[in-house]
Protein backbone atom coordinates (compact mmCIF):
# COMPACT_ATOMS: atom_id res chain seq x y z
CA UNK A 1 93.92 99.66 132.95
CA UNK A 2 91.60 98.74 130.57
CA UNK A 3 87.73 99.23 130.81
CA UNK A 4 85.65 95.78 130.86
CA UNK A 5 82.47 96.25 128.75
CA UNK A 6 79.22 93.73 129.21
CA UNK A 7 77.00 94.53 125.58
CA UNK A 8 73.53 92.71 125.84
CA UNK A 9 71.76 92.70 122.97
CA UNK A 10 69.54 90.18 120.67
CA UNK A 11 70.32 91.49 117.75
CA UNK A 12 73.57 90.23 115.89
CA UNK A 13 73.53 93.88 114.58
CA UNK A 14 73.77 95.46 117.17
CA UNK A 15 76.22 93.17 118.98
CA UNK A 16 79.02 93.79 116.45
CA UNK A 17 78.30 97.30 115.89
CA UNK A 18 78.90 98.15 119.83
CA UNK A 19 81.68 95.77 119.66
CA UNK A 20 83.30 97.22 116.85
CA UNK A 21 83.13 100.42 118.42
CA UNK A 22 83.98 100.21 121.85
CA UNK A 23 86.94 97.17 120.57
CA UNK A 24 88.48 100.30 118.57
CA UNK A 25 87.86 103.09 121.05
CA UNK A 26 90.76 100.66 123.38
CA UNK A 27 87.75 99.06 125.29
CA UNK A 28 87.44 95.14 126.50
CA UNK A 29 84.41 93.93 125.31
CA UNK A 30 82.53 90.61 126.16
CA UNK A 31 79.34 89.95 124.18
CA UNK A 32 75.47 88.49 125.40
CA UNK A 33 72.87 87.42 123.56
CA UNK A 34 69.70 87.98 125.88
CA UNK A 35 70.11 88.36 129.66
CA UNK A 36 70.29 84.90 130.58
CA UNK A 37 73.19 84.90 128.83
CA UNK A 38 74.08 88.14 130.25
CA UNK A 39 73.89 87.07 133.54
CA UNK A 40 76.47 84.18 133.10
CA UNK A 41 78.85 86.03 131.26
CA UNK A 42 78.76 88.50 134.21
CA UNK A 43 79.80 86.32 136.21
CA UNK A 44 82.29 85.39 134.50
CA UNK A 45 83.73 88.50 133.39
CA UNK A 46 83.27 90.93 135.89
CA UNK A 47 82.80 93.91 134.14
CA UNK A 48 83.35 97.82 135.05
CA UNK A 49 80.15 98.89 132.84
CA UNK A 50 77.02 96.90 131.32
CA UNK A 51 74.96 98.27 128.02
CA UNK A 52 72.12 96.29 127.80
CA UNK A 53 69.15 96.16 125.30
CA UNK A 54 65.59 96.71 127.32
CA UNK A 55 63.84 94.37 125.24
CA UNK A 56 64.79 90.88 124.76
CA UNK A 57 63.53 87.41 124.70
CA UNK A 58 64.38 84.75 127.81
CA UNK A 59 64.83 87.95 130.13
CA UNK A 60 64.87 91.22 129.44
CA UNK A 61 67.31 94.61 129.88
CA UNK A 62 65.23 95.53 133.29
CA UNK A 63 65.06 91.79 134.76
CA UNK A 64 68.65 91.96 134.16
CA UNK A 65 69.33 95.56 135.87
């Protein structure tokens, strides 16, 4: 079974670095930009774990949590 990863984060940097890593450690990752965007792609997606960012524009790691 493979893991379902949610990364949050506004940075572009940071998005491709976590899914770099966790894509090559066997992971599935899904990618947000803010957590709005979070929010519908957790819906979506379903995941088993969520890394989130705490500070974001539109709404932020902790209005997410």
């Amino acid at each position: 079974m493979t893991v379902q990863v949610l990364a949050i984060d506004d940075s572009r940097t940071m998005r491709n670095l976590l899914n770099a890593t966790l894509s090559s450690a066997g992971f599935q990752v899904d990618l947000a930009e803010d957590g709005e965007d979070g929010l519908r792609r957790f819906d979506q997606t379903d995941p088993d774990v969520v890394i989130t960012d705490i500070n974001m524009p539109r709404l932020d790691g902790f209005g997410f949590i």
